[in-house]
Protein backbone atom coordinates (compact mmCIF):
# COMPACT_ATOMS: atom_id res chain seq x y z
CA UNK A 1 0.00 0.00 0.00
CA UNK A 2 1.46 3.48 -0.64
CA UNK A 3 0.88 6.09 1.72
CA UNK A 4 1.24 9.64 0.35
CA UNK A 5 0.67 12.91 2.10
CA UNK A 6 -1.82 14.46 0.14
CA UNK A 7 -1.73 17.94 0.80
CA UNK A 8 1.25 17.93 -1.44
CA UNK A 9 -0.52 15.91 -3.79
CA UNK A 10 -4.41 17.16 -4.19
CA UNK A 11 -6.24 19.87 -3.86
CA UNK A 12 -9.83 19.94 -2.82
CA UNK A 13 -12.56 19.11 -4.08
CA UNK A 14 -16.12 18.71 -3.40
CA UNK A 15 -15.00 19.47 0.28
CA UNK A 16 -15.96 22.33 2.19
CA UNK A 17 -13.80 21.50 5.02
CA UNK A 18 -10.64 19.36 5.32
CA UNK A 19 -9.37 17.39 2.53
CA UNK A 20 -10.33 14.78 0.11
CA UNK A 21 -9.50 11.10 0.62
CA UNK A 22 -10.51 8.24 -1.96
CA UNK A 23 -14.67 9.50 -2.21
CA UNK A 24 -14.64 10.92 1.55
CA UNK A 25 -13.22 13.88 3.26
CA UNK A 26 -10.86 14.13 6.28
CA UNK A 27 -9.10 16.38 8.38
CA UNK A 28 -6.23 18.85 6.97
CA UNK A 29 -3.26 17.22 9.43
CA UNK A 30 -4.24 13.65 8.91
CA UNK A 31 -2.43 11.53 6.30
CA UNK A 32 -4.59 9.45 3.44
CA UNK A 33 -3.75 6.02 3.31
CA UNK A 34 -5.08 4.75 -0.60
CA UNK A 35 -4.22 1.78 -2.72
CA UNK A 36 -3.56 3.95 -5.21
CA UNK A 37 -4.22 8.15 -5.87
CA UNK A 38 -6.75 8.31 -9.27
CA UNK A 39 -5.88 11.07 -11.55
CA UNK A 40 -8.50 13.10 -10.74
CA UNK A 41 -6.62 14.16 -7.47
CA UNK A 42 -3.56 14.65 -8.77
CA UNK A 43 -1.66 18.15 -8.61
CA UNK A 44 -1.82 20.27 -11.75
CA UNK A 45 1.59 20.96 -10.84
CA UNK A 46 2.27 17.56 -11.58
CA UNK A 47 3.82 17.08 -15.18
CA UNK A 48 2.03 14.03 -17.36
CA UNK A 49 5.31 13.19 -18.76
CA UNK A 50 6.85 12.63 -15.44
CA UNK A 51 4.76 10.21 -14.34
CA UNK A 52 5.29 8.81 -17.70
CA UNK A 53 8.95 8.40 -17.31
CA UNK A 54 8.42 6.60 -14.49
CA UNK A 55 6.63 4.21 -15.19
CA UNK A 56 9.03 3.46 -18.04
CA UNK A 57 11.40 3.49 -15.61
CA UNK A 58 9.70 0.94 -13.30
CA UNK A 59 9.58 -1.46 -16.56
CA UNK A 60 13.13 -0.79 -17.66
CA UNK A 61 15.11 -3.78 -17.09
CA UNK A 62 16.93 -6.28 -19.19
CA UNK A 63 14.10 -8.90 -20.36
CA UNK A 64 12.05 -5.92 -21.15
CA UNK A 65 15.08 -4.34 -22.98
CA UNK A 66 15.71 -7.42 -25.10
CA UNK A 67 12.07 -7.75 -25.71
CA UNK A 68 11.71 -4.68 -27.28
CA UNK A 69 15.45 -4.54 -29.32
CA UNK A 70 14.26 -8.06 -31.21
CA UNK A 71 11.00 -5.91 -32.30
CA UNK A 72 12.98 -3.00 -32.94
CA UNK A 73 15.87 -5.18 -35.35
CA UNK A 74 13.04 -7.30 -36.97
CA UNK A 75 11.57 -4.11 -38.24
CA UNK A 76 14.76 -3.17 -39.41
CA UNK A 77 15.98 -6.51 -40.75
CA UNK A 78 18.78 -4.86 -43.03
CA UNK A 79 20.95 -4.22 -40.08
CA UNK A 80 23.96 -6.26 -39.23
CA UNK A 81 25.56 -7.60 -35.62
CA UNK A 82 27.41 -4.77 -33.76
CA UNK A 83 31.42 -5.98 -33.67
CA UNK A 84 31.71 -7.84 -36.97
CA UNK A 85 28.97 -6.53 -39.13
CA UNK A 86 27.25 -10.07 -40.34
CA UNK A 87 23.44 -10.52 -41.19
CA UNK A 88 21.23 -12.26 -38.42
CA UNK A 89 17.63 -13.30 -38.11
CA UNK A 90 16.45 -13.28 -35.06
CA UNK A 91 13.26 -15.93 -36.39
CA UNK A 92 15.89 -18.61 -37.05
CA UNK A 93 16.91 -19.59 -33.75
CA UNK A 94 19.40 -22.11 -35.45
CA UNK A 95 20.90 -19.98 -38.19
CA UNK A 96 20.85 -17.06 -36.56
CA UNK A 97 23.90 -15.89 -37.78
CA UNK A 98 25.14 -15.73 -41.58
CA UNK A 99 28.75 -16.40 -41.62
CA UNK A 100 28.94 -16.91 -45.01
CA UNK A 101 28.14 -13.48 -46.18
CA UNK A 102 30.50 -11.85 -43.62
CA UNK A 103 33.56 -14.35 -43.32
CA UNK A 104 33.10 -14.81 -39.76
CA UNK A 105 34.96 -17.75 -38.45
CA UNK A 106 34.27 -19.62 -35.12
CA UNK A 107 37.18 -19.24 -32.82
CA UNK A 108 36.22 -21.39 -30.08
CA UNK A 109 32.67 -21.91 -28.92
CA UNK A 110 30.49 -22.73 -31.90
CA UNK A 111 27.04 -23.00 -29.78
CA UNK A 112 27.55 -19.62 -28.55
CA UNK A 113 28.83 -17.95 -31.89
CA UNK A 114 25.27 -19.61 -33.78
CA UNK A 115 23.18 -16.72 -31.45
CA UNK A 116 22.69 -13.25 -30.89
CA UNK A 117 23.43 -11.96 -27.74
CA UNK A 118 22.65 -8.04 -26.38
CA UNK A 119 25.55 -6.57 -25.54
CA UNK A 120 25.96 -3.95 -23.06
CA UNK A 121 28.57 -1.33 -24.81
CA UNK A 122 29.63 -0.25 -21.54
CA UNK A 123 29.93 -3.60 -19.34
CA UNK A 124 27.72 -4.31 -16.42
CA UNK A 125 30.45 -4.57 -14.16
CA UNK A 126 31.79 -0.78 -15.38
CA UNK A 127 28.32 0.84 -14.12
CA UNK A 128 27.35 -1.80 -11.55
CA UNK A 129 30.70 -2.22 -9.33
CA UNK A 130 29.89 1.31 -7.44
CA UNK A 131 26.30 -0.12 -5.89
CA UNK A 132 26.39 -1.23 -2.91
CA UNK A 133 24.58 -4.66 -4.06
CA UNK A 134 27.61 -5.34 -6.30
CA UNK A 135 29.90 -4.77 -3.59
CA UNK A 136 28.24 -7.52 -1.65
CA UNK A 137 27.62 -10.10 -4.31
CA UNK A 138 28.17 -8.55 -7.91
CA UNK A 139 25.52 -9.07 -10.44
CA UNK A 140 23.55 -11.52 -9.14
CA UNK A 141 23.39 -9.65 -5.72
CA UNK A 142 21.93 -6.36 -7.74
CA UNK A 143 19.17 -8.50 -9.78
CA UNK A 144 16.31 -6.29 -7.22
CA UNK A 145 18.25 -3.15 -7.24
CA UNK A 146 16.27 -0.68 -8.98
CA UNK A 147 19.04 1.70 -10.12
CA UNK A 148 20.79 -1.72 -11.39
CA UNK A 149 17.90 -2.79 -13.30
CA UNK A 150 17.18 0.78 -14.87
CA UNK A 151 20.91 0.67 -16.18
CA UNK A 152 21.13 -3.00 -17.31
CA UNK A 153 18.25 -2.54 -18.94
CA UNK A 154 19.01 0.66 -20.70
CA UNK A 155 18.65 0.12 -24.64
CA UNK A 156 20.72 3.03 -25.60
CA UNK A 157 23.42 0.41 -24.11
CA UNK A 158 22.79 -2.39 -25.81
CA UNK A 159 24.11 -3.76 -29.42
CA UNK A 160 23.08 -7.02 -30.84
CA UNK A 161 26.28 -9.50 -30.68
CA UNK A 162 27.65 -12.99 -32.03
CA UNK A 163 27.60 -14.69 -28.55
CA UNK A 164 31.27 -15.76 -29.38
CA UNK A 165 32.61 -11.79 -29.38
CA UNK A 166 30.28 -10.90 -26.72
CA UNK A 167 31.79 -13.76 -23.95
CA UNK A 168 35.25 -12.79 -25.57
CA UNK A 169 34.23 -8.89 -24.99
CA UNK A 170 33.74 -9.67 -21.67
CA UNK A 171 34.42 -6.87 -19.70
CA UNK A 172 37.88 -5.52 -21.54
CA UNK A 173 38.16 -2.12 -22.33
CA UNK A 174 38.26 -0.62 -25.54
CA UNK A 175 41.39 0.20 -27.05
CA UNK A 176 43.27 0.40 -30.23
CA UNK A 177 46.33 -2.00 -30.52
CA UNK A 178 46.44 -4.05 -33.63
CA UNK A 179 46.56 -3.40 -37.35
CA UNK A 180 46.09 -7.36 -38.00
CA UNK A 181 42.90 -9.28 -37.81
CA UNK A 182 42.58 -12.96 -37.31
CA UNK A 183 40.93 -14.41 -34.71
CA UNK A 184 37.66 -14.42 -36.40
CA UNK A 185 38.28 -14.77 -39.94
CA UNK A 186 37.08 -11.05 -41.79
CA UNK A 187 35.99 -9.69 -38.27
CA UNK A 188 37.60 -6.27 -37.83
CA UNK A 189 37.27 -6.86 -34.58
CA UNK A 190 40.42 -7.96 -31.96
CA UNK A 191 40.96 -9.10 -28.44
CA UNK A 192 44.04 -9.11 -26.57
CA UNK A 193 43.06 -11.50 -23.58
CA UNK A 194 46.57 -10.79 -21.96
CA UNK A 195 45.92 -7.51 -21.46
CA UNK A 196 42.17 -7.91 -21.30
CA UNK A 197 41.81 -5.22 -24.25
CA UNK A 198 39.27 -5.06 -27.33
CA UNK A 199 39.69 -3.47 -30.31
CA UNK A 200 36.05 -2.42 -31.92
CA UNK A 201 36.11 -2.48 -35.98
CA UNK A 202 36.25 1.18 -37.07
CA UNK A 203 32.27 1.53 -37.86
CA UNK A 204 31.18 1.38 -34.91
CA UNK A 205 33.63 3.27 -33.00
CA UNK A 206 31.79 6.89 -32.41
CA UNK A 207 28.63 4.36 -31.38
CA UNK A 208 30.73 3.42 -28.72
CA UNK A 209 31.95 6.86 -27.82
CA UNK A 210 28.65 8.32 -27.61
CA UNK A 211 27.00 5.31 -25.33
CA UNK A 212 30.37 5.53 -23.29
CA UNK A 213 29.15 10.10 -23.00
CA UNK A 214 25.95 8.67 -22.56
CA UNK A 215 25.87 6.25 -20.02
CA UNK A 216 28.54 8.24 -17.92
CA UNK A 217 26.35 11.14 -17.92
CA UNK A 218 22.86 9.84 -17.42
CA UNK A 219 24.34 7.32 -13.85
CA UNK A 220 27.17 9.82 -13.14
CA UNK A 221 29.61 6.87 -14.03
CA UNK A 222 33.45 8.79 -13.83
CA UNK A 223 35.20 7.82 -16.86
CA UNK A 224 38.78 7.33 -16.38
CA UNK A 225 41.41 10.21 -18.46
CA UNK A 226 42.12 7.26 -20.52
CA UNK A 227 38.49 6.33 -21.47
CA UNK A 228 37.55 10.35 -21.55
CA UNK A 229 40.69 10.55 -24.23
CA UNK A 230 39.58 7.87 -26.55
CA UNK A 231 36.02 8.25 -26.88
CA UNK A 232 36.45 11.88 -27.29
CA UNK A 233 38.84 10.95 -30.00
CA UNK A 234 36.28 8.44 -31.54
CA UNK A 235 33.38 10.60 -31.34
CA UNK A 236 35.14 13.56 -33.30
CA UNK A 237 36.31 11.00 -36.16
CA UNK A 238 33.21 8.91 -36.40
CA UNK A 239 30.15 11.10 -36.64
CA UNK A 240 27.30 9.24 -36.73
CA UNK A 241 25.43 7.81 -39.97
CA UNK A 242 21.79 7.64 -40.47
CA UNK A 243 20.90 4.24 -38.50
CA UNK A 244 22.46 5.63 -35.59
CA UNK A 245 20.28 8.73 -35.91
CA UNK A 246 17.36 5.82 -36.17
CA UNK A 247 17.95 3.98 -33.67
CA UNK A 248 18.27 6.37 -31.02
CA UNK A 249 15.17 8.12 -32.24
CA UNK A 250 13.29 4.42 -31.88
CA UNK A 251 14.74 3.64 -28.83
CA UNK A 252 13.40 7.14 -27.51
CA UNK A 253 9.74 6.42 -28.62
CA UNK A 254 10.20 3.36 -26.88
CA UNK A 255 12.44 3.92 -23.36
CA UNK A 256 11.14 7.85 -23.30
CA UNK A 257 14.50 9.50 -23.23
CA UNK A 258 16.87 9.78 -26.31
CA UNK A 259 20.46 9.32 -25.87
CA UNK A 260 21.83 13.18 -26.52
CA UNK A 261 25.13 12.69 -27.77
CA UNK A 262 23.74 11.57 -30.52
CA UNK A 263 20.75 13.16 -30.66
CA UNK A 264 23.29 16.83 -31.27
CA UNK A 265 25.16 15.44 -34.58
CA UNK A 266 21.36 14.40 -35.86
CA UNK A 267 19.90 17.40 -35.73
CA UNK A 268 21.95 19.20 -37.43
């Protein structure tokens, strides 16, 4: 049951005396206790849109995410996985992937390579690790923390993967460090498990940027000089193209709030 104090909340009517209270009136310094307040008590103070945003926010979590991003790519079926740029179909649950078209080659873990997988751009360990829930159990212990589940469920933040580059991902940083690309046949996309780096093929490198700007800005996430460096860097050299602009204007129909880093180059 939520309790609110509504003489911060209503204002009266069809009461001569006191305050309203459900469909009865009671005194001005007592507290209504409601299952719920109806809209016809609420404040015109209160903004629509607010109580818009959260509810989305109350819904925003990672099933719901993922729920929504396989609508969102199935409408736009000409779109390609984030890190090596191959065709998927997200109907074929055993062919998800087209290698063939792409020259992707398996480098260890064929189940996991055969499926998409929603990547979080900026891991969940980078904007989880600060909580208090993480601290006492990591990202298991955070699976009823709201803040946790608004984040990890953010679909600005999330790319659709080959399983295979998303495990390998892991939680490396971004970085630039090779000019040779191997590990996944044409993939222009490297990892450098020694040093737990990854090097993102050139495309997609001002997405990243701008979900790093994002992310940081929207949690209050402290990038470190080295992160601030390269996505600035990235961001300046790849503007966005038109899907990007797309996406994040989807995405804001959808979540409620649009992603402004991106939202700047678009408009102009």
């Amino acid at each position: 049951m939520l309790v609110f104090s509504l003489p911060l909340i209503v204002h009266a009517k069809n009461c001569k005396q006191g305050i309203p209270c459900g469909n009865s009136c009671i005194s001005a310094d007592k507290i209504c206790k409601i299952d719920h307040v109806t809209s016809q008590y609420l404040s015109p103070s209160i903004n629509p849109v607010q109580q818009n945003t959260s509810n989305t926010l109350n819904k925003q979590n990672f099933n719901n995410a993922k729920s929504n991003l396989v609508k969102l790519y199935n409408d736009n079926a000409e779109q390609t996985t984030f890190y090596c740029g191959c065709e998927f179909n997200l109907n074929d649950k055993k062919h998800m992937v087209n290698f063939n078209k792409c020259g992707y080659q398996v480098r260890k873990n064929q189940n996991r390579a055969q499926r998409i997988e929603w990547e979080h751009v900026m891991p969940a360990e980078n904007f989880g690790r600060h909580l208090s829930c993480w601290q006492n159990g990591g990202r298991k212990a955070c699976k009823k923390d709201i803040l946790f589940n608004q984040m990890e469920g953010d679909m600005h933040n999330l790319q659709p993967s080959i399983g295979e580059i998303n495990g390998d991902r892991s939680n490396y940083r971004y970085s630039q460090f090779t000019r040779e690309f191997h590990q996944y046949g044409q993939c222009k996309s490297a990892v450098d498990f020694k040093q737990r780096k990854f090097q993102p093929r050139d495309e997609i490198r001002g997405i990243i940027a701008r979900t790093y700007f994002y992310m940081s800005d929207k949690y209050q996430i402290n990038l470190s000089k080295q992160e601030q460096q390269l996505m600035t860097a990235w961001d300046k050299l790849y503007p966005p193209i038109k899907w990007e602009c797309d996406r994040n204007r989807l995405i804001t129909n959808i979540q409620g709030n649009d992603n402004k880093f991106i939202t700047k180059h678009c408009a102009k």
